[in-house]
C-alpha atoms as a PDB file:
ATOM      1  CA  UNK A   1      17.467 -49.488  38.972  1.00  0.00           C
ATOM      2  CA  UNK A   2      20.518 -49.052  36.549  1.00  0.00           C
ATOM      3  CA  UNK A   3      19.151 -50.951  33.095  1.00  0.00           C
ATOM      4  CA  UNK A   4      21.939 -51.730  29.960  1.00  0.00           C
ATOM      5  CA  UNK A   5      20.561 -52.806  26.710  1.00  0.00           C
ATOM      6  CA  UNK A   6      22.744 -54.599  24.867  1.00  0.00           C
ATOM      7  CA  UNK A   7      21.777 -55.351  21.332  1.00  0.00           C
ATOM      8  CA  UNK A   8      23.324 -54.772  17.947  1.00  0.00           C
ATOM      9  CA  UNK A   9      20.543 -54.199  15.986  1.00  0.00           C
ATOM     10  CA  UNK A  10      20.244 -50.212  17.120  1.00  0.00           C
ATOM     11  CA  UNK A  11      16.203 -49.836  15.970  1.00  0.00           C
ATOM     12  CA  UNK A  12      15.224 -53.649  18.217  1.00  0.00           C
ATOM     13  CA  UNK A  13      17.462 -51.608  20.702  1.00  0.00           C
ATOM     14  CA  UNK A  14      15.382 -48.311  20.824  1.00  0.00           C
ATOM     15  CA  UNK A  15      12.087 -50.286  20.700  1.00  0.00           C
ATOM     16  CA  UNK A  16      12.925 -52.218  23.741  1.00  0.00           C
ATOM     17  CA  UNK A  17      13.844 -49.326  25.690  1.00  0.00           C
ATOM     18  CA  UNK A  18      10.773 -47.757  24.849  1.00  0.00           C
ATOM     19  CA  UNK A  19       8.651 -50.733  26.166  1.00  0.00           C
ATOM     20  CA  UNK A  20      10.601 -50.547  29.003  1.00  0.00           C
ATOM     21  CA  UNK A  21       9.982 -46.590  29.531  1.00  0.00           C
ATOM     22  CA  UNK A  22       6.336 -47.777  29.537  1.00  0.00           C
ATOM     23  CA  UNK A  23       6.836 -49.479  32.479  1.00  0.00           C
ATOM     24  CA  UNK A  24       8.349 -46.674  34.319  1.00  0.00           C
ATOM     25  CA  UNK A  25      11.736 -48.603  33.647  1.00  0.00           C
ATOM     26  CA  UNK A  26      14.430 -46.304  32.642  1.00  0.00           C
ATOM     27  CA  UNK A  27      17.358 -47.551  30.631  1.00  0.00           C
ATOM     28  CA  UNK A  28      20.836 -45.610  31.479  1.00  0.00           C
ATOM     29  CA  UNK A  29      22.786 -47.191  28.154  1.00  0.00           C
ATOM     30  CA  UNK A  30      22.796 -49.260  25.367  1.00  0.00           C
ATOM     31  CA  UNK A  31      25.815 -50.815  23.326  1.00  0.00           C
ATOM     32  CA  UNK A  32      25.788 -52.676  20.230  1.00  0.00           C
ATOM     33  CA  UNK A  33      28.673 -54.840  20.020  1.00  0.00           C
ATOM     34  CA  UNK A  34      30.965 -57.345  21.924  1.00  0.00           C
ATOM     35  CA  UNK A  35      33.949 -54.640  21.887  1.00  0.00           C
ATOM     36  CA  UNK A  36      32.314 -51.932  22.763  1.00  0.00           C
ATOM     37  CA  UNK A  37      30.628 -53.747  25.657  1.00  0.00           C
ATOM     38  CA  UNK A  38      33.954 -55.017  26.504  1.00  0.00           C
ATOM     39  CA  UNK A  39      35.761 -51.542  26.969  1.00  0.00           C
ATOM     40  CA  UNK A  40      32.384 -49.793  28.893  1.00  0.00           C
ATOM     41  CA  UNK A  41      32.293 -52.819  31.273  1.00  0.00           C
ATOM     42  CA  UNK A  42      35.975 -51.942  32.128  1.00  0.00           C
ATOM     43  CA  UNK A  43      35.869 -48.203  32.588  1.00  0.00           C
ATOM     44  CA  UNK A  44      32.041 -48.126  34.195  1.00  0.00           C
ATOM     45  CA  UNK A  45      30.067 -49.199  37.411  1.00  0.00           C
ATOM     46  CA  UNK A  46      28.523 -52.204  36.268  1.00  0.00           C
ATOM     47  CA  UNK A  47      24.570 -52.203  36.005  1.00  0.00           C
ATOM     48  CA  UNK A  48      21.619 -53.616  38.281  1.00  0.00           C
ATOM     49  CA  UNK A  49      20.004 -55.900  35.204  1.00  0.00           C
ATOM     50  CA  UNK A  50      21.789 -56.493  31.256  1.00  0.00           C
ATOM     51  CA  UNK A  51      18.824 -57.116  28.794  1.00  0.00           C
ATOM     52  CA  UNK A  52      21.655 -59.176  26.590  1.00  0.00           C
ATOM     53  CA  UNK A  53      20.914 -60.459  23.012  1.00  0.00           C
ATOM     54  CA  UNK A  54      22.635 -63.680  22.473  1.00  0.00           C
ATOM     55  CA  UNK A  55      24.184 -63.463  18.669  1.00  0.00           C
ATOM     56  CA  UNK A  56      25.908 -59.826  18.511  1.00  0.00           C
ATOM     57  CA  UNK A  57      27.570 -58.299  14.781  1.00  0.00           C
ATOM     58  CA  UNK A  58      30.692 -59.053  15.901  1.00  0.00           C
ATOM     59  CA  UNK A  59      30.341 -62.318  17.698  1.00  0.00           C
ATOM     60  CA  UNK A  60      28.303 -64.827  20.546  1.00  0.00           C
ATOM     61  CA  UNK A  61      27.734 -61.876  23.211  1.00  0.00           C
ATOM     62  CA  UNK A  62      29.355 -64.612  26.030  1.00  0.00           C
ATOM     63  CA  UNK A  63      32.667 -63.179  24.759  1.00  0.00           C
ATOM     64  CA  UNK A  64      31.831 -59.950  26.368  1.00  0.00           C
ATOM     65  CA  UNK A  65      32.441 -62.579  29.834  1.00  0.00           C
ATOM     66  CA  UNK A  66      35.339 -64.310  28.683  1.00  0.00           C
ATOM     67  CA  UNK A  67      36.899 -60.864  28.982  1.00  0.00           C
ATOM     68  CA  UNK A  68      35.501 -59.146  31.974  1.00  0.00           C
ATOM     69  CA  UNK A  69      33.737 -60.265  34.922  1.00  0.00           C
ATOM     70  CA  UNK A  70      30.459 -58.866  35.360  1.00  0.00           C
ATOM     71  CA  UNK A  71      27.962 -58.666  38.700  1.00  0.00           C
ATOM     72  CA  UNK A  72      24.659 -58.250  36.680  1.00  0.00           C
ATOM     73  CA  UNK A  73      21.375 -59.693  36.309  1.00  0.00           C
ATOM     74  CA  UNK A  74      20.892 -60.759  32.821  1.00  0.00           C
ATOM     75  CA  UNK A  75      17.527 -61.031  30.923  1.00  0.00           C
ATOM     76  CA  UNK A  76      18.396 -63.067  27.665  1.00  0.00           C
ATOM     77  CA  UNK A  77      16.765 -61.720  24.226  1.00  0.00           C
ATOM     78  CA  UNK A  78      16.905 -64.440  21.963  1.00  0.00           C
ATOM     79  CA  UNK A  79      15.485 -65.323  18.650  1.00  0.00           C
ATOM     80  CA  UNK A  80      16.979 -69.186  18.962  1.00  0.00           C
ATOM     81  CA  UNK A  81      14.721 -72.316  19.287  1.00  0.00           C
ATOM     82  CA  UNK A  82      12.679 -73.176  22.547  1.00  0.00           C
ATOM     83  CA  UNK A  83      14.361 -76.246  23.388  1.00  0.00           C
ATOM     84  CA  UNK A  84      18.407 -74.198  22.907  1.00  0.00           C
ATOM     85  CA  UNK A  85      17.001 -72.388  25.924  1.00  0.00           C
ATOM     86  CA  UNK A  86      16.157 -74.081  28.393  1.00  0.00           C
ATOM     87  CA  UNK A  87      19.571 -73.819  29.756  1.00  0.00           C
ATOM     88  CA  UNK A  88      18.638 -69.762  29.904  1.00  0.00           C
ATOM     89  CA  UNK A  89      16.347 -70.490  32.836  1.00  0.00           C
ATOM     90  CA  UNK A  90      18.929 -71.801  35.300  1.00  0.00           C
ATOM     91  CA  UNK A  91      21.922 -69.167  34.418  1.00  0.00           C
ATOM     92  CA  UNK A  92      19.681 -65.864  34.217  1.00  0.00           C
ATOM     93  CA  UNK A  93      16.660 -64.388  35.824  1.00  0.00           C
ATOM     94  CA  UNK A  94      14.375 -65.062  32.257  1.00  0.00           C
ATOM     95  CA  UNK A  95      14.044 -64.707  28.190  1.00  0.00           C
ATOM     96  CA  UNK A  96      12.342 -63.456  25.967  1.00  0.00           C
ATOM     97  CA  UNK A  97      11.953 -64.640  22.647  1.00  0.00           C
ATOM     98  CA  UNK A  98      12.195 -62.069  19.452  1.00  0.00           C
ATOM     99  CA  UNK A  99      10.272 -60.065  18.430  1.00  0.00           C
ATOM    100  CA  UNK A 100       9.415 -59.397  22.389  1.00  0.00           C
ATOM    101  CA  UNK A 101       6.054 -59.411  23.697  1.00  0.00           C
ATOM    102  CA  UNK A 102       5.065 -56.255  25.972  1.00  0.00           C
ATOM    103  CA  UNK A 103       3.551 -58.725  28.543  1.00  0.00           C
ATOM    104  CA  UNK A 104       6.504 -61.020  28.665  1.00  0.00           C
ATOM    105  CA  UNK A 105       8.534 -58.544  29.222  1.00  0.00           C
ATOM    106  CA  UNK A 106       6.214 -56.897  32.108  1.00  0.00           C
ATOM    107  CA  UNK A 107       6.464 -60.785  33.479  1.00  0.00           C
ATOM    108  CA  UNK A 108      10.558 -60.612  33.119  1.00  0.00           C
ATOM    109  CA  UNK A 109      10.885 -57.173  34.563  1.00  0.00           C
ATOM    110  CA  UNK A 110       8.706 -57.815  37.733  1.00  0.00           C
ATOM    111  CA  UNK A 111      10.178 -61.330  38.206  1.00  0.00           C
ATOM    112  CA  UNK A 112      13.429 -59.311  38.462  1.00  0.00           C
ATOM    113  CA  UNK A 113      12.093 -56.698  41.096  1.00  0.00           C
ATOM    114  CA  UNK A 114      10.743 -59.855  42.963  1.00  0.00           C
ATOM    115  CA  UNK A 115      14.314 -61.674  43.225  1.00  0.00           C
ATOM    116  CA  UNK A 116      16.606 -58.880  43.812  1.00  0.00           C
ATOM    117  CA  UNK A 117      19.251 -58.462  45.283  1.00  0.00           C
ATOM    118  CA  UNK A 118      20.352 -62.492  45.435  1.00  0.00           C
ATOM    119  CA  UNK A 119      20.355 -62.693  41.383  1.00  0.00           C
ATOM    120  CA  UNK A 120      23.210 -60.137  41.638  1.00  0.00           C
ATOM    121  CA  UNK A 121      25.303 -63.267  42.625  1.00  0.00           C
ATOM    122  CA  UNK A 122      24.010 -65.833  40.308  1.00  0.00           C
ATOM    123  CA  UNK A 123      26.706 -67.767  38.636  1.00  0.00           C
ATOM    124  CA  UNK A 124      26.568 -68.293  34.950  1.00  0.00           C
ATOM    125  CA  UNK A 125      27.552 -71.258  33.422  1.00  0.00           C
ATOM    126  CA  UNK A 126      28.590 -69.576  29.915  1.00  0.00           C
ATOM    127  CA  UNK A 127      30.241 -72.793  28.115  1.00  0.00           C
ATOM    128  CA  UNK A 128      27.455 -75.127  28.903  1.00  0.00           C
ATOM    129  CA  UNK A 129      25.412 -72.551  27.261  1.00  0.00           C
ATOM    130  CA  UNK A 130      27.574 -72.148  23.796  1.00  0.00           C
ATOM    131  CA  UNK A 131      27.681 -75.678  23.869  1.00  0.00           C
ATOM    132  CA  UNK A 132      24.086 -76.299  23.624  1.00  0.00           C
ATOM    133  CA  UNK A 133      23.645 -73.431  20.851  1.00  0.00           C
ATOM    134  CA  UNK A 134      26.849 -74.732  18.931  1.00  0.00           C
ATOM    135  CA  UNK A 135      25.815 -78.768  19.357  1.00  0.00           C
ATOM    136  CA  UNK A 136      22.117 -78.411  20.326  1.00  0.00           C
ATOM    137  CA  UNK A 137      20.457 -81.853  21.525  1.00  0.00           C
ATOM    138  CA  UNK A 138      18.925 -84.545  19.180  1.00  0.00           C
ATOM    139  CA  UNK A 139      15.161 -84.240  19.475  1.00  0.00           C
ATOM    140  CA  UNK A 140      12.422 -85.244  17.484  1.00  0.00           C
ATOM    141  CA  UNK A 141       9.824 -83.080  15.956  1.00  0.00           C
ATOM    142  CA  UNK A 142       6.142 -83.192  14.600  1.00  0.00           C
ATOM    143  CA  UNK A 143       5.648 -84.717  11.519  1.00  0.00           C
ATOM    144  CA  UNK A 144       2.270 -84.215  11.164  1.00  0.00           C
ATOM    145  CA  UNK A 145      -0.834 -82.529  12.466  1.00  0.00           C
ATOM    146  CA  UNK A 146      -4.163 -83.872  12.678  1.00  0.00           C
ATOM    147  CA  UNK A 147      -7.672 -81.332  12.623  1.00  0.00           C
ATOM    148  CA  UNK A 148     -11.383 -82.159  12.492  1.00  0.00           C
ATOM    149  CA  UNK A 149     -13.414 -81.998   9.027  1.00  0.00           C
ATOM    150  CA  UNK A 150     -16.860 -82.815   9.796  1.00  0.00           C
ATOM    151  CA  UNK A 151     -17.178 -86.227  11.238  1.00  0.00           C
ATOM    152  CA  UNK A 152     -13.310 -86.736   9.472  1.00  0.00           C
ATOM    153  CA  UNK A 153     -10.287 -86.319  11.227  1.00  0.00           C
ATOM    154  CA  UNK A 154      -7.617 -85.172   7.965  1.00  0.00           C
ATOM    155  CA  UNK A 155      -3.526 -86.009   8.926  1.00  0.00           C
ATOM    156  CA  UNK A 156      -1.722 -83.169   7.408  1.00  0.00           C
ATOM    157  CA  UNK A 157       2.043 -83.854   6.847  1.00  0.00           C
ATOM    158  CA  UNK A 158       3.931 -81.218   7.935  1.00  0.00           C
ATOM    159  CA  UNK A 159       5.846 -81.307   4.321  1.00  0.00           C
ATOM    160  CA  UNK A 160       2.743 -80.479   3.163  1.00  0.00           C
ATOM    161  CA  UNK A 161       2.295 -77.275   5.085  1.00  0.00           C
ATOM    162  CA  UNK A 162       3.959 -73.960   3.725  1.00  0.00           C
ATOM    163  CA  UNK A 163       2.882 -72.043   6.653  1.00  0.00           C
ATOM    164  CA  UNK A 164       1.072 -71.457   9.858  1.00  0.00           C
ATOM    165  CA  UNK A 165      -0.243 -68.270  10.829  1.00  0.00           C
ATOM    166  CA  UNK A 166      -3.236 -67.096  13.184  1.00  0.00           C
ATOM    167  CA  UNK A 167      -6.054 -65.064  12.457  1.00  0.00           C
ATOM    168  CA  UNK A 168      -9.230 -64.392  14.819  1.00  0.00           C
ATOM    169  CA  UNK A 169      -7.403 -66.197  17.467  1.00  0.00           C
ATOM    170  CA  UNK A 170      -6.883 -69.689  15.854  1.00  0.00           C
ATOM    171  CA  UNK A 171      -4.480 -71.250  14.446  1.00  0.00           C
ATOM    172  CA  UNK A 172      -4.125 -72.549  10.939  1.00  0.00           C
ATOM    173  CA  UNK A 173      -2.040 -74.268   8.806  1.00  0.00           C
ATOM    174  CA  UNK A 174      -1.530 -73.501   4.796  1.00  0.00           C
ATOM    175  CA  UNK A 175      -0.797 -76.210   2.568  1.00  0.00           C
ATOM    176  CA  UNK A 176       1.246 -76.492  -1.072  1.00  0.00           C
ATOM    177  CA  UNK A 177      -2.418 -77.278  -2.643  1.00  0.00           C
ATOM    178  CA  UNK A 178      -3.574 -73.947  -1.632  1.00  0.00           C
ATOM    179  CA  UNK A 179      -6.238 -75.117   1.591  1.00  0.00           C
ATOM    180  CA  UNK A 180      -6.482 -73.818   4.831  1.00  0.00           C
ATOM    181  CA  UNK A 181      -6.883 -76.175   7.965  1.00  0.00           C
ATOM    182  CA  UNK A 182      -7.804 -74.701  11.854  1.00  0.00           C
ATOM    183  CA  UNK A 183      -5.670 -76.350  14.353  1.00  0.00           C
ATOM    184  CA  UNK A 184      -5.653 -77.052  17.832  1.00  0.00           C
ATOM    185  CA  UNK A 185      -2.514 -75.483  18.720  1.00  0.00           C
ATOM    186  CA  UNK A 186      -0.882 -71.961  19.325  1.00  0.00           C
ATOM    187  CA  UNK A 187       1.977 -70.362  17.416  1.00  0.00           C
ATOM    188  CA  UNK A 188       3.907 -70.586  20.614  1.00  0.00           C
ATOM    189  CA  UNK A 189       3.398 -73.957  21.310  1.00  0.00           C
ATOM    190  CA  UNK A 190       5.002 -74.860  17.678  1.00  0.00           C
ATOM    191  CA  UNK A 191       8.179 -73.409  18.740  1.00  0.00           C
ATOM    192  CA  UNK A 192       8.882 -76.381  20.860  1.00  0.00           C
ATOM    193  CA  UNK A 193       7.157 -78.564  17.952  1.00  0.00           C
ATOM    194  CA  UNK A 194       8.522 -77.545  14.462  1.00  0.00           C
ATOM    195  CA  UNK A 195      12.206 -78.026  13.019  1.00  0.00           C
ATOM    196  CA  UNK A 196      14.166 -74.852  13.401  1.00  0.00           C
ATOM    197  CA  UNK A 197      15.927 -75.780  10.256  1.00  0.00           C
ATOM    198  CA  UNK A 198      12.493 -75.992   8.607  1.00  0.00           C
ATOM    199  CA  UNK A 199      10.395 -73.165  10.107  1.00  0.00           C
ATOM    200  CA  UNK A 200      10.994 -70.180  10.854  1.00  0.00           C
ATOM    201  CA  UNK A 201       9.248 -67.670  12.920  1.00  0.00           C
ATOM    202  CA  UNK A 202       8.990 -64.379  10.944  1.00  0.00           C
ATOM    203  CA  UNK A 203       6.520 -62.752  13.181  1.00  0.00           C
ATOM    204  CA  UNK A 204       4.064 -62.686  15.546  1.00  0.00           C
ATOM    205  CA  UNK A 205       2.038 -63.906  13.012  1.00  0.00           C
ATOM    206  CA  UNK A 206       3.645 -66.425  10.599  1.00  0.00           C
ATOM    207  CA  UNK A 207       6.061 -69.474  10.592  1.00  0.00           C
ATOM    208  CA  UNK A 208       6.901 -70.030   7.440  1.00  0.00           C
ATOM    209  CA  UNK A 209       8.605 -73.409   5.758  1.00  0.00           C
ATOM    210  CA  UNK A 210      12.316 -72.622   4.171  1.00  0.00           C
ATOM    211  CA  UNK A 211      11.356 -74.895   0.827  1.00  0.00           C
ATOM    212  CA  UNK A 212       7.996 -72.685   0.251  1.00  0.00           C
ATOM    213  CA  UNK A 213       9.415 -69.541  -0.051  1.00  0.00           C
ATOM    214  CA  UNK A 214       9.354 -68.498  -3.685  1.00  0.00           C
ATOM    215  CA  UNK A 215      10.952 -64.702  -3.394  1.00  0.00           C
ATOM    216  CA  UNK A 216      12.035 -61.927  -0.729  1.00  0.00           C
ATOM    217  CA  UNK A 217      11.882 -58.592  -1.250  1.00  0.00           C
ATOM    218  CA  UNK A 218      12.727 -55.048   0.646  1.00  0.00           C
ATOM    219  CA  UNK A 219      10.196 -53.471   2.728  1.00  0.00           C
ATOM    220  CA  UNK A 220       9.519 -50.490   4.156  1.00  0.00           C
ATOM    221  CA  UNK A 221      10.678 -49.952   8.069  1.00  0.00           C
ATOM    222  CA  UNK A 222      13.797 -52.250   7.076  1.00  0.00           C
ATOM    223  CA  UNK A 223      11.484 -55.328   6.865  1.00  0.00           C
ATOM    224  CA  UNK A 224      11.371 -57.813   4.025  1.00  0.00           C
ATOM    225  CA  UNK A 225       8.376 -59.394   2.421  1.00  0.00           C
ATOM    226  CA  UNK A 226       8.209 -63.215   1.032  1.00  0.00           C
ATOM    227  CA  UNK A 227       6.324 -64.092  -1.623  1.00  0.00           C
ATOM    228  CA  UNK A 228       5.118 -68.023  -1.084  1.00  0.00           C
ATOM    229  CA  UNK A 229       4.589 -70.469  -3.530  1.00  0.00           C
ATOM    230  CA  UNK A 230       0.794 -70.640  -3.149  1.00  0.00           C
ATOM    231  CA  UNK A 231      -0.464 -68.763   0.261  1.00  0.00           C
ATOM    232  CA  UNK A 232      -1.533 -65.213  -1.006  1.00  0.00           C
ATOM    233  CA  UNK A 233      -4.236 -64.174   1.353  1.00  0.00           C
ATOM    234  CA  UNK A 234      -2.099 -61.188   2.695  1.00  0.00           C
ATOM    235  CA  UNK A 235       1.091 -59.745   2.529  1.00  0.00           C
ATOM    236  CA  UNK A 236       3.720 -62.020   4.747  1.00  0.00           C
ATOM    237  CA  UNK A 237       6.317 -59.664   6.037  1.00  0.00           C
ATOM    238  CA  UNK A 238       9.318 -60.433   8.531  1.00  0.00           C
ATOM    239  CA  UNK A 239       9.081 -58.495  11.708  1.00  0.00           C
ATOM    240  CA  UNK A 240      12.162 -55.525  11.900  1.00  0.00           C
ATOM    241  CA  UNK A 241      13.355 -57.283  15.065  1.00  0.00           C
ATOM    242  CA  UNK A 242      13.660 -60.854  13.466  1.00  0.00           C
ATOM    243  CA  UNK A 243      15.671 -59.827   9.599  1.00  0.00           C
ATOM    244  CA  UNK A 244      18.262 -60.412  10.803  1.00  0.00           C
ATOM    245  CA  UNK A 245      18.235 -63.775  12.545  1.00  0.00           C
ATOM    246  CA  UNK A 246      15.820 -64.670   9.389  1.00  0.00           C
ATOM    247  CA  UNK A 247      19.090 -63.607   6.902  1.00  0.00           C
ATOM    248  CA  UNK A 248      20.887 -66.036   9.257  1.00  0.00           C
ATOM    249  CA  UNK A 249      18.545 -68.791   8.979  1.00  0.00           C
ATOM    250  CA  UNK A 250      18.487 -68.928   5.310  1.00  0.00           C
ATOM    251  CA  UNK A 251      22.420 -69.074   4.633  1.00  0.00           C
END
């Protein structure tokens, strides 16, 4: 199987291919920009599957197909919304939401092995796609949460909450005044549920709420560390593979 990464953030690169290695899945290139993927799809035999992140240095990576046609499966790496996505599941053989997930990708890869060779000829509809991320559909979101006290059942607004994060396998929410609340949810199911203009994903850990976030500061590994107005149980760090969509989300 002839594997391309590409991905302009060269360290997300490097870890993917080594999660991939793991799974005996051996990854012949990588490029890290729309140009450069440009002039290597024109002067090389194109590959079997394209792990392809969406927003590239130098532009949306769908310019790389406005200029050359390409005969590849695609895997999508993505740090956008849930909902932007869906249309990723009828033009490409899966996603995978940043930072990836060692099973999800397992899941991806095999799904892959399982389908080929009649993805090789699946037809992507590109400008339906930059549409969607460009104009992205009306929906509403939660606007508050409920959880059990006792024999009370506490609404939480979710202006109220400065961030959700898990910890022994549940879910909790953090609020301005400084309390803790166990939900009945998952940190994956809020990514269909919160306001991507809101909340943000920094890790596999935390979603944290734009207006609660009091100071950011370099970390080691090219990470960054916020400082929240009132949560200070443990350091809250943004995962390498998500600074940069994070520096995007803030502008």
């Amino acid at each position: 199987m002839n594997v391309l990464i590409i991905e302009d953030e060269k360290p997300s690169a490097r870890y993917l291919q080594r999660m991939l290695e793991k799974q005996d899945v051996v990854v012949n290139q990588m490029l890290h920009s729309v140009e450069e993927a440009v002039n290597w799809f024109q002067n090389n035999p194109h590959p079997d599957l394209i792990f392809l992140d969406i927003q590239l240095s130098d532009g949306l990576s769908f310019e790389i197909f406005d200029a050359v046609e390409v005969n590849s499966a695609i895997i999508f790496t993505t740090a956008f919304d849930e909902y932007a996505l869906q249309a990723f599941k009828l033009n490409s053989i899966d996603y995978l939401l940043k930072p990836i997930d060692e099973d999800e990708l397992h899941t991806a890869v095999k799904k892959y092995k399982s389908l080929k060779p009649a993805v090789q000829n699946v037809q992507f509809n590109f400008e339906d796609i930059k549409k969607l991320l460009v104009n992205p559909v009306e929906r509403d979101y939660k606007k508050r949460f409920t959880t059990k006290i006792g024999q009370h059942i506490k609404m939480i607004s979710v202006d109220e909450i400065e961030c959700f994060y898990s910890e022994n396998k549940g879910t909790y929410a953090h609020t301005v005044d400084g309390r803790d609340y166990l939900l009945e949810t998952t940190l994956e199911q809020l990514e269909q549920e919160l306001s991507p203009e809101t909340f943000f994903r920094i890790s596999r850990k935390y979603y944290v709420n734009i207006n609660s976030i009091k100071d950011i500061i370099s970390y080691t590994n090219s990470r960054l560390q916020l400082k929240l107005n009132s949560y200070k149980e443990q350091e809250v760090i943004v995962a390498r593979e998500r600074v940069k969509d994070f520096k995007l989300w803030i502008e």
